[in-house]
ModelCIF file with pLDDT and N, C-alpha, C, O atoms, coordinates in Angstrom:
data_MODEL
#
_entry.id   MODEL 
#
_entity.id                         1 
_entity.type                       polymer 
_entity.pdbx_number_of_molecules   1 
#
_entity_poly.entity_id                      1 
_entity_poly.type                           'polypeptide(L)' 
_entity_poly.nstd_linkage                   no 
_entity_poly.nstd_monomer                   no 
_entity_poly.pdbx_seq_one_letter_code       
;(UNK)(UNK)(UNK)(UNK)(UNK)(UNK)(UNK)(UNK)(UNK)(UNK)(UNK)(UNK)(UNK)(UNK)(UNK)(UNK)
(UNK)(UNK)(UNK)(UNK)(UNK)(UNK)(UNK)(UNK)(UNK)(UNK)(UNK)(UNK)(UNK)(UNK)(UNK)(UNK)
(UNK)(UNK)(UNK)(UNK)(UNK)(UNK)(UNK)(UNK)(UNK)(UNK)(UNK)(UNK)(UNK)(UNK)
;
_entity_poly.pdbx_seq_one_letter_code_can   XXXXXXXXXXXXXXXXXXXXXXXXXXXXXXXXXXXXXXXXXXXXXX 
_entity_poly.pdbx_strand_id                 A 
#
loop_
_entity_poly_seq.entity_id 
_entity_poly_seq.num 
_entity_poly_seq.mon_id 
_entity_poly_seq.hetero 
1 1  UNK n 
1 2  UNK n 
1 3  UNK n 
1 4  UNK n 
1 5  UNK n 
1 6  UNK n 
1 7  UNK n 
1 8  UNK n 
1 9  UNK n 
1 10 UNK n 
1 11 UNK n 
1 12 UNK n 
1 13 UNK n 
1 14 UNK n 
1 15 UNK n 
1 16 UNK n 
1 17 UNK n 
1 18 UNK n 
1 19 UNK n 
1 20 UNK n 
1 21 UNK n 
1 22 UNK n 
1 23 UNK n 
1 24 UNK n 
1 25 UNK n 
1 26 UNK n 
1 27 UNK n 
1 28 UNK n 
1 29 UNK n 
1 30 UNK n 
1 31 UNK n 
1 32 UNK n 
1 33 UNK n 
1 34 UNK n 
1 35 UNK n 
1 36 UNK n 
1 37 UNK n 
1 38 UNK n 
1 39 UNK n 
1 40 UNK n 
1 41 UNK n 
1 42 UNK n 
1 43 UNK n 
1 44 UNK n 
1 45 UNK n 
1 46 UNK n 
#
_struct_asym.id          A 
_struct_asym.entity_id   1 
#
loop_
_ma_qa_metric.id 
_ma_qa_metric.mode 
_ma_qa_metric.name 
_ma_qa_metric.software_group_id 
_ma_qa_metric.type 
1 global pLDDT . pLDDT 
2 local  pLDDT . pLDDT 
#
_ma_qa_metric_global.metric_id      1 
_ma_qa_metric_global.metric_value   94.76 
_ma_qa_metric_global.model_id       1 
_ma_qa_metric_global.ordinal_id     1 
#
loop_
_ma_qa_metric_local.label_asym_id 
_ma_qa_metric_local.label_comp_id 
_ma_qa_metric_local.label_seq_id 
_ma_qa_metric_local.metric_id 
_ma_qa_metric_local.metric_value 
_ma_qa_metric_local.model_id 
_ma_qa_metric_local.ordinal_id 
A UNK 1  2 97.00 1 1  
A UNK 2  2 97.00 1 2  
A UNK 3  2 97.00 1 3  
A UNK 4  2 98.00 1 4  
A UNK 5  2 97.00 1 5  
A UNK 6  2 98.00 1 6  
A UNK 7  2 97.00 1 7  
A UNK 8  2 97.00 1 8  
A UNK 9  2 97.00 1 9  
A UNK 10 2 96.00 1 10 
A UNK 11 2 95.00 1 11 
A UNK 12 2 94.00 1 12 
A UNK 13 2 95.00 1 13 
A UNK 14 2 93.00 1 14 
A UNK 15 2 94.00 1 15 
A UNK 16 2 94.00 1 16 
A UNK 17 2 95.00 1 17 
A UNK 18 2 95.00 1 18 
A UNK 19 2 96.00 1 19 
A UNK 20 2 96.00 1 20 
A UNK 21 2 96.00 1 21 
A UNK 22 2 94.00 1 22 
A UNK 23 2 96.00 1 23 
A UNK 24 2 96.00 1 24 
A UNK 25 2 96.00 1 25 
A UNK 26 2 95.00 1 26 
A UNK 27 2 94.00 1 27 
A UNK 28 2 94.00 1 28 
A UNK 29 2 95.00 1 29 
A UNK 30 2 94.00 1 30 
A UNK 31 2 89.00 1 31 
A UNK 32 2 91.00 1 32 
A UNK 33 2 91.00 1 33 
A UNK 34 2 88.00 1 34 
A UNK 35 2 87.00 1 35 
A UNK 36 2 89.00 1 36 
A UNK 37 2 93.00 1 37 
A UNK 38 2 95.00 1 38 
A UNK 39 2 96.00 1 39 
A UNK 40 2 96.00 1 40 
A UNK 41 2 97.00 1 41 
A UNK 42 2 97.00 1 42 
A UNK 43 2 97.00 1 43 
A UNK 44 2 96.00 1 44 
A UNK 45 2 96.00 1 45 
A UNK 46 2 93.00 1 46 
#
loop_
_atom_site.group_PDB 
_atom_site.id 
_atom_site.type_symbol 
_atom_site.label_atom_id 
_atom_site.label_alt_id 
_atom_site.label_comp_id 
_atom_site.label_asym_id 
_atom_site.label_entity_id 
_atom_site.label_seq_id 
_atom_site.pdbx_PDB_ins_code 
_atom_site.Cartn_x 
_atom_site.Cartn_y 
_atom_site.Cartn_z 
_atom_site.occupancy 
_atom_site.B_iso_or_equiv 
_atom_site.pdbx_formal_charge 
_atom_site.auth_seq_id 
_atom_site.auth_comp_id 
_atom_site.auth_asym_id 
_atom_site.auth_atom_id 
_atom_site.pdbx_PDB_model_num 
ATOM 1   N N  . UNK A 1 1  ? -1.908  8.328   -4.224  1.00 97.00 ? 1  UNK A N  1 
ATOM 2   C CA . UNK A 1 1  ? -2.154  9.263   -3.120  1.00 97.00 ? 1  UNK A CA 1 
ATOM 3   C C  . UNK A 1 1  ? -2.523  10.646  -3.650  1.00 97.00 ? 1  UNK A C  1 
ATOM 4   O O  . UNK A 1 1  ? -3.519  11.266  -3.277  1.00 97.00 ? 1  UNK A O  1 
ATOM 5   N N  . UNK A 1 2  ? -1.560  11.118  -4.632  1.00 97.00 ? 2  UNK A N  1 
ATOM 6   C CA . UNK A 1 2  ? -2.391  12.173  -5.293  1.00 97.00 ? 2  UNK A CA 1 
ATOM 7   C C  . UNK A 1 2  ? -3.466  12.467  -5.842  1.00 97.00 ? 2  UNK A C  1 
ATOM 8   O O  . UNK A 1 2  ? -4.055  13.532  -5.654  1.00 97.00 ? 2  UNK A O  1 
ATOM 9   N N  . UNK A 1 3  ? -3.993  11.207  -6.871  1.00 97.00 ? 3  UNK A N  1 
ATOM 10  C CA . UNK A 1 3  ? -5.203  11.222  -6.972  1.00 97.00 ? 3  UNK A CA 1 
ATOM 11  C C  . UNK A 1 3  ? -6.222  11.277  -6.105  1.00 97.00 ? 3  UNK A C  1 
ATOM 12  O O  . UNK A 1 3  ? -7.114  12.019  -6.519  1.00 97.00 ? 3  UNK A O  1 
ATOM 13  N N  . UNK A 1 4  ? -6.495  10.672  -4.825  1.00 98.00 ? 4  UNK A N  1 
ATOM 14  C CA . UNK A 1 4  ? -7.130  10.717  -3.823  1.00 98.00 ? 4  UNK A CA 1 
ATOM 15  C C  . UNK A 1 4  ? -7.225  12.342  -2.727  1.00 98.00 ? 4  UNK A C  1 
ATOM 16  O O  . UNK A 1 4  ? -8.164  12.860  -2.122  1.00 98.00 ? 4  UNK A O  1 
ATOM 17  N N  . UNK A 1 5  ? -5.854  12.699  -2.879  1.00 97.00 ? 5  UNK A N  1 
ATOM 18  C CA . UNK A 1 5  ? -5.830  14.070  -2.163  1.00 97.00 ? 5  UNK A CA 1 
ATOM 19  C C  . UNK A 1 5  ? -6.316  14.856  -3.282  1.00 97.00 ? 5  UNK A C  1 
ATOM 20  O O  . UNK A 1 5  ? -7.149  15.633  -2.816  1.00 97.00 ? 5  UNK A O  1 
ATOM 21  N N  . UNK A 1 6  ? -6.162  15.083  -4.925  1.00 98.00 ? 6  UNK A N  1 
ATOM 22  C CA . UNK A 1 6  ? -7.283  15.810  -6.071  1.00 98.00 ? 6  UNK A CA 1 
ATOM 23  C C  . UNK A 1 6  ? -8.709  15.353  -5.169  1.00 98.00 ? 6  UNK A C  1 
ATOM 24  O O  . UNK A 1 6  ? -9.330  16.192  -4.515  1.00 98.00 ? 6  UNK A O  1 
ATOM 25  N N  . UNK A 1 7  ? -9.090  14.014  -5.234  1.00 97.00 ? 7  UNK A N  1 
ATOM 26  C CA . UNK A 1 7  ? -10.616 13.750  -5.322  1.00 97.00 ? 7  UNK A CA 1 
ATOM 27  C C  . UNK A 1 7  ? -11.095 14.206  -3.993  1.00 97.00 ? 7  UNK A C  1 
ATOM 28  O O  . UNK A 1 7  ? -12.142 14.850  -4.065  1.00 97.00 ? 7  UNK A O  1 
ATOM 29  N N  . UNK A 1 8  ? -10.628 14.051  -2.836  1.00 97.00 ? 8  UNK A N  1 
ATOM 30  C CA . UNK A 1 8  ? -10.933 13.778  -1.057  1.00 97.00 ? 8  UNK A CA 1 
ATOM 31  C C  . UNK A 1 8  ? -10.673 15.447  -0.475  1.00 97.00 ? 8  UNK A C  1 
ATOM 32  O O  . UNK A 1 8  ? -11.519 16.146  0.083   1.00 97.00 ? 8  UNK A O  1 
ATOM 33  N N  . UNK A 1 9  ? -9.429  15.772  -0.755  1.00 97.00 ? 9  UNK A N  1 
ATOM 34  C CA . UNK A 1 9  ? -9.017  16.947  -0.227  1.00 97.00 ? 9  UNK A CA 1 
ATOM 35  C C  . UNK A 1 9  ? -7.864  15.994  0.819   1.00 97.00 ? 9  UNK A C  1 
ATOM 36  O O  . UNK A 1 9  ? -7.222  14.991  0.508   1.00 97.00 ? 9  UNK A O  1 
ATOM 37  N N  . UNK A 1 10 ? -7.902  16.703  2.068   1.00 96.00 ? 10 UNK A N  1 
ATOM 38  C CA . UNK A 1 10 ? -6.801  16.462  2.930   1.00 96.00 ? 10 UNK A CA 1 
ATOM 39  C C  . UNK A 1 10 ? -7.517  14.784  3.949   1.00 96.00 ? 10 UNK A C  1 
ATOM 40  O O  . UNK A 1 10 ? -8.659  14.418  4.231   1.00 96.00 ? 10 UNK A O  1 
ATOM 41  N N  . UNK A 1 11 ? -6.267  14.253  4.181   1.00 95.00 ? 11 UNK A N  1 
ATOM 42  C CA . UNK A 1 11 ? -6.779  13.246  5.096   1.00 95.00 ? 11 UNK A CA 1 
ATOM 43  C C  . UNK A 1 11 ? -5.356  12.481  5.661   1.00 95.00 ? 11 UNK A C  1 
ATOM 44  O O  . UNK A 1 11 ? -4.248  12.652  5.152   1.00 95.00 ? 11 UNK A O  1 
ATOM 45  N N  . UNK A 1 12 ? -5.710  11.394  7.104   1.00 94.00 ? 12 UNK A N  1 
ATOM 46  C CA . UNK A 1 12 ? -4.364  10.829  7.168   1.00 94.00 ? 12 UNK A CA 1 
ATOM 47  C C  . UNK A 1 12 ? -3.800  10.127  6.277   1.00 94.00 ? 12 UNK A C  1 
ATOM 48  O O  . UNK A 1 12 ? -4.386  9.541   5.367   1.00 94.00 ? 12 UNK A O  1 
ATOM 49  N N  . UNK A 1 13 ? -2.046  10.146  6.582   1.00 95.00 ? 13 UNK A N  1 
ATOM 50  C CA . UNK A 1 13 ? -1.470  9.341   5.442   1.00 95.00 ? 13 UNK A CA 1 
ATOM 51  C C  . UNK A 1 13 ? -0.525  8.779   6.984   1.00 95.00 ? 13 UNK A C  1 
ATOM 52  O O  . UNK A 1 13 ? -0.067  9.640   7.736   1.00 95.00 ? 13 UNK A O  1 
ATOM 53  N N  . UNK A 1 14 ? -0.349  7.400   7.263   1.00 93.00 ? 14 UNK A N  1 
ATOM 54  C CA . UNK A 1 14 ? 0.158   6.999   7.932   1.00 93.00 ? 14 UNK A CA 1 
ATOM 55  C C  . UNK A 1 14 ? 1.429   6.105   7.264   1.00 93.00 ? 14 UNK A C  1 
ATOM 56  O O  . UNK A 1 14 ? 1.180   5.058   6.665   1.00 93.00 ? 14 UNK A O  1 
ATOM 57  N N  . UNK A 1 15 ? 2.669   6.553   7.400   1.00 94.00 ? 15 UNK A N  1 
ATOM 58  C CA . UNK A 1 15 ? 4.006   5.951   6.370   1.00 94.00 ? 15 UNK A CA 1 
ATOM 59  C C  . UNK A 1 15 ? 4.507   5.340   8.007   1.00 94.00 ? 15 UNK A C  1 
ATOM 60  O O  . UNK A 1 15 ? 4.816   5.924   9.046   1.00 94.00 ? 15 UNK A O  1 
ATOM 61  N N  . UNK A 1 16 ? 4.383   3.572   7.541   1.00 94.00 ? 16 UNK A N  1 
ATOM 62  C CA . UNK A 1 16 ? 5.243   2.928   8.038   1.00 94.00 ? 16 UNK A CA 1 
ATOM 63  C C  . UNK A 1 16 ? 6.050   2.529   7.583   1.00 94.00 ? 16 UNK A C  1 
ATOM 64  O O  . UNK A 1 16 ? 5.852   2.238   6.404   1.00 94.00 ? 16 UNK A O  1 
ATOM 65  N N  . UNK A 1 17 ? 7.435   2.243   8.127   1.00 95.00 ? 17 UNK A N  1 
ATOM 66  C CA . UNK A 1 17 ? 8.745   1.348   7.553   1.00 95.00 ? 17 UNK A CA 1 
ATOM 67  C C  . UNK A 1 17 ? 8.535   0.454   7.967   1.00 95.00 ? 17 UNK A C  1 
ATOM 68  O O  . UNK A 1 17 ? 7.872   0.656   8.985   1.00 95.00 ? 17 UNK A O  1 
ATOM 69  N N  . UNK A 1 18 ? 8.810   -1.241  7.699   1.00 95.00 ? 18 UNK A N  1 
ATOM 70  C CA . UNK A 1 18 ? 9.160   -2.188  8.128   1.00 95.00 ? 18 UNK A CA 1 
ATOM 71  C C  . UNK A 1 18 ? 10.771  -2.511  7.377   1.00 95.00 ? 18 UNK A C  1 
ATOM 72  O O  . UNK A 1 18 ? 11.009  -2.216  6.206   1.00 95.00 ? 18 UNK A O  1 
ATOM 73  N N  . UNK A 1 19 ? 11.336  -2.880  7.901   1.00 96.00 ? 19 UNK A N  1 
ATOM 74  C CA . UNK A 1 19 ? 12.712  -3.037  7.912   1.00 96.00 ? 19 UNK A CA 1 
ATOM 75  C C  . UNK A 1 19 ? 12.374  -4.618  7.293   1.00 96.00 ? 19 UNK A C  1 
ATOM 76  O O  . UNK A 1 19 ? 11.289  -5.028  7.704   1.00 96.00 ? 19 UNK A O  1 
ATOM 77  N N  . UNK A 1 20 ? 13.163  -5.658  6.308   1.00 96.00 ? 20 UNK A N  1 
ATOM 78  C CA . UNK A 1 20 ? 12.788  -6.494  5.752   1.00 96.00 ? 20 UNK A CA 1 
ATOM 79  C C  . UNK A 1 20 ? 14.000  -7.285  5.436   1.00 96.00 ? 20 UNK A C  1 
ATOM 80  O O  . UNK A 1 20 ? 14.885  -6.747  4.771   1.00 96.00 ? 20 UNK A O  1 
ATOM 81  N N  . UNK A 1 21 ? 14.172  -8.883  5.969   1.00 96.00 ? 21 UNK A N  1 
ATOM 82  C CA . UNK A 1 21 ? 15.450  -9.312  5.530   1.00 96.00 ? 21 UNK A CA 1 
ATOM 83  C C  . UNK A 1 21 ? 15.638  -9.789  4.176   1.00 96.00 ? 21 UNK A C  1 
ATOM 84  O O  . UNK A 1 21 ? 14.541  -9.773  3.617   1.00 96.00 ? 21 UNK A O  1 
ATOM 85  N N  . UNK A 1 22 ? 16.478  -10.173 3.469   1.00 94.00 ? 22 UNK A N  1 
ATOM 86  C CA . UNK A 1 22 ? 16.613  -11.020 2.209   1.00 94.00 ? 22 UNK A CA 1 
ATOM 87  C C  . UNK A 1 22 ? 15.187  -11.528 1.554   1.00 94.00 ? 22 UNK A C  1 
ATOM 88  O O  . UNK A 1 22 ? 14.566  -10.939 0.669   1.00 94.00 ? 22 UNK A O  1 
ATOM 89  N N  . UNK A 1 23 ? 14.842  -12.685 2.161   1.00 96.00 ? 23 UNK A N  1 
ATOM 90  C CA . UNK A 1 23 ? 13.965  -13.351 2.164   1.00 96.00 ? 23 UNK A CA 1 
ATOM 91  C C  . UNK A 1 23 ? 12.337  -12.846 2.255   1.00 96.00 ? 23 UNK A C  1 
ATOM 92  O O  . UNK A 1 23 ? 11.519  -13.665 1.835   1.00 96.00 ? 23 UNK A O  1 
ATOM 93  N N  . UNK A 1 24 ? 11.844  -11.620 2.748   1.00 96.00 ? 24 UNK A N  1 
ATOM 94  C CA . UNK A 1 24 ? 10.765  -11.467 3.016   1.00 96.00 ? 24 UNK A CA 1 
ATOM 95  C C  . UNK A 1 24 ? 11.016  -9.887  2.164   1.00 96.00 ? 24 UNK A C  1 
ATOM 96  O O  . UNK A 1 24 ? 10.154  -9.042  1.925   1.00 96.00 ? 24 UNK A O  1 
ATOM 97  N N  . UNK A 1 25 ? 12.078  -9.858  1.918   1.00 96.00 ? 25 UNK A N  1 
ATOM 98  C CA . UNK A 1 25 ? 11.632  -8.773  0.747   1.00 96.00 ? 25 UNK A CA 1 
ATOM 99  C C  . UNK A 1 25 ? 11.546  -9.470  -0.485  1.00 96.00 ? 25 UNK A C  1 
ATOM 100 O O  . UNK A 1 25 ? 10.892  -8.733  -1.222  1.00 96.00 ? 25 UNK A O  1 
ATOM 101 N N  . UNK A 1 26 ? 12.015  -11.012 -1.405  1.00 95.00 ? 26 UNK A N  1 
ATOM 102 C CA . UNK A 1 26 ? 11.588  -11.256 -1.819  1.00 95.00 ? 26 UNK A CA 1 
ATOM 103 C C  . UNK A 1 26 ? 10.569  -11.996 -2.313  1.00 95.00 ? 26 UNK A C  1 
ATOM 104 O O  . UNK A 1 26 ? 10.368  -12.418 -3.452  1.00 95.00 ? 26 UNK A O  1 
ATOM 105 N N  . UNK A 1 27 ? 9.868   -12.112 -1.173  1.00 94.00 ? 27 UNK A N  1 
ATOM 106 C CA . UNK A 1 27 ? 8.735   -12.508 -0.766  1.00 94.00 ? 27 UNK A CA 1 
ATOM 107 C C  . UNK A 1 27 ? 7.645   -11.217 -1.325  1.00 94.00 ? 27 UNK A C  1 
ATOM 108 O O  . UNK A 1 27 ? 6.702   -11.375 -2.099  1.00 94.00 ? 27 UNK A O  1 
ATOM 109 N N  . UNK A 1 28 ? 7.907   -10.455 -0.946  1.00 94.00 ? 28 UNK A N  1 
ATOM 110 C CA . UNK A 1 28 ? 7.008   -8.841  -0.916  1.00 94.00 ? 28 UNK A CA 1 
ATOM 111 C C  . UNK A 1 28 ? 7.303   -8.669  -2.802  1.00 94.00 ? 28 UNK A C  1 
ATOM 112 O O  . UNK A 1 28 ? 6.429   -8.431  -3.635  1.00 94.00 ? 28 UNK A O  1 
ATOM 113 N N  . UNK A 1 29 ? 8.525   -8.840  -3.018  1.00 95.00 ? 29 UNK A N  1 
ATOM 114 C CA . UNK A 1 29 ? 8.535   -8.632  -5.069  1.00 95.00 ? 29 UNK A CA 1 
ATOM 115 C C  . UNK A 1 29 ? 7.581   -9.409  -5.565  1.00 95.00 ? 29 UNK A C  1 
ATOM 116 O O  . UNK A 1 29 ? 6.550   -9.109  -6.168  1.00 95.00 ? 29 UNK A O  1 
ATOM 117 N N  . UNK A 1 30 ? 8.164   -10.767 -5.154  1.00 94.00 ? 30 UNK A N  1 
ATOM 118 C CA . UNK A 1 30 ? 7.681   -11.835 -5.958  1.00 94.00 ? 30 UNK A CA 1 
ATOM 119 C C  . UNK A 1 30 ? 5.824   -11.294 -5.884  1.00 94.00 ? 30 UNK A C  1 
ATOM 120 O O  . UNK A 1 30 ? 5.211   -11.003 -6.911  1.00 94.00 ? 30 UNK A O  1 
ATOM 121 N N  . UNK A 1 31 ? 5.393   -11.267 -4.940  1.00 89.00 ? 31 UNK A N  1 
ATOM 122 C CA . UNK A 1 31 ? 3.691   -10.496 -5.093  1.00 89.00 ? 31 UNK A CA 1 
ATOM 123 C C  . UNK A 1 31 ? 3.555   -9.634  -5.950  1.00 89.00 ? 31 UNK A C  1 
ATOM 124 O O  . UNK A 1 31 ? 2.928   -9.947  -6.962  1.00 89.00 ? 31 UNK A O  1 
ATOM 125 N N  . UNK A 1 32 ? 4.058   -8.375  -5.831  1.00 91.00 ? 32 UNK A N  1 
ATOM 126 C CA . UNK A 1 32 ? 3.927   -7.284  -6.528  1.00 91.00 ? 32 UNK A CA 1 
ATOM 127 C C  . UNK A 1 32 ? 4.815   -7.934  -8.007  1.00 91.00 ? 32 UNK A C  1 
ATOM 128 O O  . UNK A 1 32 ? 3.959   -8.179  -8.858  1.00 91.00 ? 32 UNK A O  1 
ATOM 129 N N  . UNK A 1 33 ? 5.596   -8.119  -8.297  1.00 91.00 ? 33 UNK A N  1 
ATOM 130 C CA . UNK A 1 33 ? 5.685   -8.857  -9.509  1.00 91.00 ? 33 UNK A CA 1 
ATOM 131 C C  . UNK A 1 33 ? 4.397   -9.628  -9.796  1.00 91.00 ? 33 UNK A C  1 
ATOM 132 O O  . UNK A 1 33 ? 3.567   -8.896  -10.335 1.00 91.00 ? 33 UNK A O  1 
ATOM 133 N N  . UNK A 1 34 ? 4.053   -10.646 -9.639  1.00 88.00 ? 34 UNK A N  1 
ATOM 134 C CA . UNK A 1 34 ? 3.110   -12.075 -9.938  1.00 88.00 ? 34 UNK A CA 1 
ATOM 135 C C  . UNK A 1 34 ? 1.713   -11.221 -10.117 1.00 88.00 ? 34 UNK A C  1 
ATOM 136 O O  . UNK A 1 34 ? 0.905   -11.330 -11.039 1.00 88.00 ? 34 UNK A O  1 
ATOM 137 N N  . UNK A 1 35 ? 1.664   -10.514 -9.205  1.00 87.00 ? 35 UNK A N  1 
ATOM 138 C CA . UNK A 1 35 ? -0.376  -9.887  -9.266  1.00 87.00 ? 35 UNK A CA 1 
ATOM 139 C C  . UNK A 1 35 ? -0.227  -8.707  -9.573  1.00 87.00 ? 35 UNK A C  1 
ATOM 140 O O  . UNK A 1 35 ? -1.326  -8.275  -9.923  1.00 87.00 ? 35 UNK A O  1 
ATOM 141 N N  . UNK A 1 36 ? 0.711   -7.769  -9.647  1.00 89.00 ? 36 UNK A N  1 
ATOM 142 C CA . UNK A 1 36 ? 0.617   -6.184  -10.053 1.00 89.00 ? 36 UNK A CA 1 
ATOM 143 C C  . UNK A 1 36 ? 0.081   -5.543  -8.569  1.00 89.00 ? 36 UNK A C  1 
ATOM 144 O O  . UNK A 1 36 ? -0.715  -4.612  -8.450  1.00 89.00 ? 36 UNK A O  1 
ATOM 145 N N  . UNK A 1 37 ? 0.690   -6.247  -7.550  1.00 93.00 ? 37 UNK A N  1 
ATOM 146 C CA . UNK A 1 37 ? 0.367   -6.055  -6.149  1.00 93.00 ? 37 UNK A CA 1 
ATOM 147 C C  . UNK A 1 37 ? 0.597   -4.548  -5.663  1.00 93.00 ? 37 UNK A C  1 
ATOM 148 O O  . UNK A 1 37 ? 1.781   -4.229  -5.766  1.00 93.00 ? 37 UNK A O  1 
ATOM 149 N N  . UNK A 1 38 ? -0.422  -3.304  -5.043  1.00 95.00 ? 38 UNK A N  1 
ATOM 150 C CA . UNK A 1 38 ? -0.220  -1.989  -5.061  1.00 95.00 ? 38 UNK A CA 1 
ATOM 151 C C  . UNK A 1 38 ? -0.590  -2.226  -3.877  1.00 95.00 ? 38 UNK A C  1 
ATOM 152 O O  . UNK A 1 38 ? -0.330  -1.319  -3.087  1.00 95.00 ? 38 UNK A O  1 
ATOM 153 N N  . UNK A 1 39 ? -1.252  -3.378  -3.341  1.00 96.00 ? 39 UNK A N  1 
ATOM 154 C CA . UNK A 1 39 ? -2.085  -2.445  -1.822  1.00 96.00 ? 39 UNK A CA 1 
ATOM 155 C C  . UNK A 1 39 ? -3.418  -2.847  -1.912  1.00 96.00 ? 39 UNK A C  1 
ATOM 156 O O  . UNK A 1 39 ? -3.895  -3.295  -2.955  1.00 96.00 ? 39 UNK A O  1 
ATOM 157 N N  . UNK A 1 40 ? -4.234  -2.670  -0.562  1.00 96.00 ? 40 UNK A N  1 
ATOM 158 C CA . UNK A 1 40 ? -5.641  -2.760  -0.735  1.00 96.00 ? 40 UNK A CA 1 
ATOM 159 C C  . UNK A 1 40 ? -6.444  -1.790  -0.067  1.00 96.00 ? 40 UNK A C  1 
ATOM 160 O O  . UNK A 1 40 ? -5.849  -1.083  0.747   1.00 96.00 ? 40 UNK A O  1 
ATOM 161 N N  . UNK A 1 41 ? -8.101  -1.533  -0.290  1.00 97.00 ? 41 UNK A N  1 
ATOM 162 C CA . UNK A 1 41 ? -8.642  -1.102  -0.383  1.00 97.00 ? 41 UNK A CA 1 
ATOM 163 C C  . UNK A 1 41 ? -9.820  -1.853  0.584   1.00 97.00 ? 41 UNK A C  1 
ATOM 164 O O  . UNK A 1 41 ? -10.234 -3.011  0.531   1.00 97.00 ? 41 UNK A O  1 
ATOM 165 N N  . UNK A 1 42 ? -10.356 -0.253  1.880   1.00 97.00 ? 42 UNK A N  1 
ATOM 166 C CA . UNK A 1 42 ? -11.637 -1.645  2.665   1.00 97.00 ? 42 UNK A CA 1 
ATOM 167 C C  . UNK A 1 42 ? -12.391 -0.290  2.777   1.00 97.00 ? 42 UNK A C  1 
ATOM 168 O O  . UNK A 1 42 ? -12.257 0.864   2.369   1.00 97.00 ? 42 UNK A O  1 
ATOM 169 N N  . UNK A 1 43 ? -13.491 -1.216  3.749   1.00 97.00 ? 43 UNK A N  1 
ATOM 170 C CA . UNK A 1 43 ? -14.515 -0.007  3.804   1.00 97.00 ? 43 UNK A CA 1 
ATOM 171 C C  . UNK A 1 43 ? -15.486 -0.071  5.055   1.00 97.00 ? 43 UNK A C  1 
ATOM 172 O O  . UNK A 1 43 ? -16.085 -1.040  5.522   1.00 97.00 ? 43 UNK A O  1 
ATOM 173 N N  . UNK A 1 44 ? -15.458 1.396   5.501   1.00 96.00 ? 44 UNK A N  1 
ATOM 174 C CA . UNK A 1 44 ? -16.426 1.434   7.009   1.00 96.00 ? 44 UNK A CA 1 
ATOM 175 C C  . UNK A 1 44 ? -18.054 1.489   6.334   1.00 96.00 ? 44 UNK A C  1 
ATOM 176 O O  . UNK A 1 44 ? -18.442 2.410   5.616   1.00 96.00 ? 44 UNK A O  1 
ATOM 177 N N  . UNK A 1 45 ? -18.512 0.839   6.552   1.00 96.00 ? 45 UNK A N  1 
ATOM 178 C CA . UNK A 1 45 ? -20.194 0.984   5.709   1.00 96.00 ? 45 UNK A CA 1 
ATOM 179 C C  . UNK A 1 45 ? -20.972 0.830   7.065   1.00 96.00 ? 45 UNK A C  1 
ATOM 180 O O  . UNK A 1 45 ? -21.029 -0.070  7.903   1.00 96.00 ? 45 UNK A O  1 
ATOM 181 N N  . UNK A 1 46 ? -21.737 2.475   6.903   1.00 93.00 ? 46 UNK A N  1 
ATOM 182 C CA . UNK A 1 46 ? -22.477 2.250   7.937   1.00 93.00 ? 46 UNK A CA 1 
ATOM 183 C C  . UNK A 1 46 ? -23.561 2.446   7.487   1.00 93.00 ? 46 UNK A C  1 
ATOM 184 O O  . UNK A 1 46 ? -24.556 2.325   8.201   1.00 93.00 ? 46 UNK A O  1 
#
């Protein structure tokens, strides 16, 4: 995010919580463990 606010300047940052039981948080590791999982990236192309 910092890098992007250096490169962009200001823009939204929308922080959701999801609340997560046992199971679907290790669901959410096991990804980010296995692929180096950060998040993704899309695009409006007009």
């Amino acid at each position: 995010l910092d890098r992007l606010h250096e490169r962009y300047g200001e823009f939204p940052v929308a922080e959701n919580c999801e609340p997560l039981t046992a199971e679907q948080f290790a669901e959410w590791t096991d990804d980010v463990a296995a692929y180096d999982y950060i998040g993704g990236a899309y695009c409006w192309i007009r």
